[in-house]
Protein backbone atom coordinates (compact mmCIF):
# COMPACT_ATOMS: atom_id res chain seq x y z
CA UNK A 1 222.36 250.55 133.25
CA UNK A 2 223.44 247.26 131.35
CA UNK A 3 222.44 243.96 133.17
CA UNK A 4 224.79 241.27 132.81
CA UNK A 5 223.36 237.12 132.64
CA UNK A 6 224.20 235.20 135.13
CA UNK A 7 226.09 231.76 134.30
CA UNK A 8 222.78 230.32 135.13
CA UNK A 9 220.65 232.18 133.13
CA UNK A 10 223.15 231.06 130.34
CA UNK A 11 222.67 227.39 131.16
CA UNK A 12 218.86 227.85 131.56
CA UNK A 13 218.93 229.82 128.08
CA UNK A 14 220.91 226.46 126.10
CA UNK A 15 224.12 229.15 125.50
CA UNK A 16 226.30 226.97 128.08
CA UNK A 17 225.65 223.44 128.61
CA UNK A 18 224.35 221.78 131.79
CA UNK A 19 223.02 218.60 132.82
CA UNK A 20 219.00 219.01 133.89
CA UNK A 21 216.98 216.70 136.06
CA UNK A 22 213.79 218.89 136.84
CA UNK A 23 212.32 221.45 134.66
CA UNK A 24 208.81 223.61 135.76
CA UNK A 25 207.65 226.86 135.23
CA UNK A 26 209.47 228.13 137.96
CA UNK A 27 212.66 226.47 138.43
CA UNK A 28 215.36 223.86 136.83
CA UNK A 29 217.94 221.83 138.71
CA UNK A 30 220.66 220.70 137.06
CA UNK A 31 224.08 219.17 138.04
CA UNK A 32 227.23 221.49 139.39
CA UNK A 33 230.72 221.19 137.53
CA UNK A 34 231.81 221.00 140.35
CA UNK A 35 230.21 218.39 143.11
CA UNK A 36 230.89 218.33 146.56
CA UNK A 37 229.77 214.62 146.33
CA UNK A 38 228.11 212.70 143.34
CA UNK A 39 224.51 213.67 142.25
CA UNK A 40 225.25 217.25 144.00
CA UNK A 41 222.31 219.36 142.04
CA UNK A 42 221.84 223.12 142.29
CA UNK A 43 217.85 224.30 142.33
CA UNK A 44 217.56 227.75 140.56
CA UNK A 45 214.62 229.74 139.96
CA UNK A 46 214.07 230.71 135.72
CA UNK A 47 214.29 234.57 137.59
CA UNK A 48 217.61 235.85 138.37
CA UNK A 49 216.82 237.01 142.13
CA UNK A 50 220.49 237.71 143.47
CA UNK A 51 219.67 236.13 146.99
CA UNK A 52 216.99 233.37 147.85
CA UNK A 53 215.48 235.92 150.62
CA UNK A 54 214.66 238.33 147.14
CA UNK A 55 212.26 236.33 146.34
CA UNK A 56 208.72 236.11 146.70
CA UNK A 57 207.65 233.49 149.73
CA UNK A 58 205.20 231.47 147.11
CA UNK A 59 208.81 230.87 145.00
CA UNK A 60 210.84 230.54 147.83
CA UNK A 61 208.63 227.72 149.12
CA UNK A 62 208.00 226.06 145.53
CA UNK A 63 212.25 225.87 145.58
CA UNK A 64 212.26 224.41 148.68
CA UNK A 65 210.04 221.83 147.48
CA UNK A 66 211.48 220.85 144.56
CA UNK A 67 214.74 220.77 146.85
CA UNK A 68 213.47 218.21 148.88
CA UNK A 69 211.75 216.26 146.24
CA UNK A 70 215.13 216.26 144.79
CA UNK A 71 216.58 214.98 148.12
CA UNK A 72 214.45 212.16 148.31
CA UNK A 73 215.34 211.01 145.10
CA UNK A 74 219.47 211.30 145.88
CA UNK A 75 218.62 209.56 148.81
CA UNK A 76 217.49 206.21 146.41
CA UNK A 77 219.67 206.82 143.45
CA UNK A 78 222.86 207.38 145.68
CA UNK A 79 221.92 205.14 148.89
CA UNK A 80 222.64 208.19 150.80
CA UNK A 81 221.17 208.30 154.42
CA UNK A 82 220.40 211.99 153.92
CA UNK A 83 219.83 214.79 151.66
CA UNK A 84 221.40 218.18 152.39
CA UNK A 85 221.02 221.71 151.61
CA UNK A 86 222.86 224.78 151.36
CA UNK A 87 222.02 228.01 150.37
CA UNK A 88 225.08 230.08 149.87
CA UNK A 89 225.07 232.14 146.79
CA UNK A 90 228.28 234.39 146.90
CA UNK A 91 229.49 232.40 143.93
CA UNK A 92 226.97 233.25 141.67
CA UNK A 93 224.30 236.69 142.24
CA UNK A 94 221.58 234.20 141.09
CA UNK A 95 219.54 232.44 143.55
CA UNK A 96 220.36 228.78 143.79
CA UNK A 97 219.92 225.97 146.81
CA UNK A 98 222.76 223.18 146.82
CA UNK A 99 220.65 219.57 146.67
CA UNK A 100 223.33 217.46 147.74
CA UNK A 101 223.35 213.55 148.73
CA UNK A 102 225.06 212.99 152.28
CA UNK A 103 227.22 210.36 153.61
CA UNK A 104 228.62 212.25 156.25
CA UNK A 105 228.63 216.11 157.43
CA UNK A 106 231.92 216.57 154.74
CA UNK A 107 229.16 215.63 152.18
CA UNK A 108 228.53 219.86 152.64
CA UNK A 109 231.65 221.32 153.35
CA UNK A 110 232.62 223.55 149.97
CA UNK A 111 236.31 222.60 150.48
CA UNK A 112 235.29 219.21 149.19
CA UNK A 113 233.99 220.60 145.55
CA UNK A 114 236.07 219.16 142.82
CA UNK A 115 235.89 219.25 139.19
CA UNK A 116 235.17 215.56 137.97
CA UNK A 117 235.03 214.15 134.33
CA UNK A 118 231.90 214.99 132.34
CA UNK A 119 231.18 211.22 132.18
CA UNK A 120 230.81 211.22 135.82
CA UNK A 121 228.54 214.26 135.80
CA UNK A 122 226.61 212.30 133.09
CA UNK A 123 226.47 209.11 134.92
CA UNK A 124 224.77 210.75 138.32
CA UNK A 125 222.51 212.93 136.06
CA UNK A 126 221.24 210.02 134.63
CA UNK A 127 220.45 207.96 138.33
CA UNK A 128 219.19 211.00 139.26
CA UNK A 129 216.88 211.46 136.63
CA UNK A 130 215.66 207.84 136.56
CA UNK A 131 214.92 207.92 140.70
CA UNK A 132 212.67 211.60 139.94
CA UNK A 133 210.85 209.05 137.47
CA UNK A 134 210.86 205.76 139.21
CA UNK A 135 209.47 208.33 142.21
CA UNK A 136 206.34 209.69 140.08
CA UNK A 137 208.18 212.48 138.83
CA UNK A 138 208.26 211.88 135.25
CA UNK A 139 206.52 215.16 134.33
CA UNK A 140 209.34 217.19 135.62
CA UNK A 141 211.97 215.36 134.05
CA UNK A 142 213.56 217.19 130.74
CA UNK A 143 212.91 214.93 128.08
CA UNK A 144 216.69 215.85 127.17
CA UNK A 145 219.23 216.23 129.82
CA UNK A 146 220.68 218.95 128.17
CA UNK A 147 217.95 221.01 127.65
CA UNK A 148 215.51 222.27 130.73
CA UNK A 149 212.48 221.88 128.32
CA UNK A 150 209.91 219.30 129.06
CA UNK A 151 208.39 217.00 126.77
């Protein structure tokens, strides 16, 4: 049986681009083409599990913390009075959790995901980015935005 990649595992690999703000051992975030609001990140594991509740609890927590560590950091970059999360996954049979900055409860309705101009998806990468390292989180910051490596 032939495995296909994932669209993620294509970003992750450098053969499609994407826009990272945290890079570990275990996971990258990086920005969707397609935000429900500005700064709207997707966390996904460097293993394609098809659905968060494949995998193992120690990964499934070490998501959800980079999640909210991510949340915090929308929260100051955006001056959002929340962080929210979704985990959905029909879209793509690659674990992912949607890290998204909140101004109101429409801030995580689907229906509101647009495609924006890259210059917008560069501009929130980038306040993103600088809150993770204005919030101690330098380490896990790609040294390149395009690239999930660290420095």
């Amino acid at each position: 049986m032939v495995t296909m990649s994932t669209v993620f595992e294509k970003i992750i690999s450098g053969e499609f681009p994407g826009r990272f703000v945290w890079a570990d051992d275990v996971c990258v975030a990086f920005s969707t083409i397609e935000p429900i609001a500005p700064g709207h990140v997707l966390v996904v594991p460097r293993h394609p599990w098809a659905a968060w509740t494949d995998a193992p609890q120690e990964v499934a927590t070490h998501l959800m913390a980079v999640a909210r560590t991510i949340g915090l950091a929308q929260e100051q970059a955006f001056d959002a009075p929340r962080a929210g999360l979704i985990i959905a996954g029909f879209e793509v049979p690659h674990t992912h959790l949607h890290v998204i900055p909140m101004h109101s409860e429409a801030d995580v309705a689907f229906v509101n995901a647009r495609s924006v101009p890259e210059e917008e998806l560069d501009r929130t990468a980038t306040l993103l980015r600088e809150a993770l390292v204005a919030s101690g989180h330098g380490a896990n910051v790609p040294a390149e935005v395009d690239s999930p490596t660290l420095a």
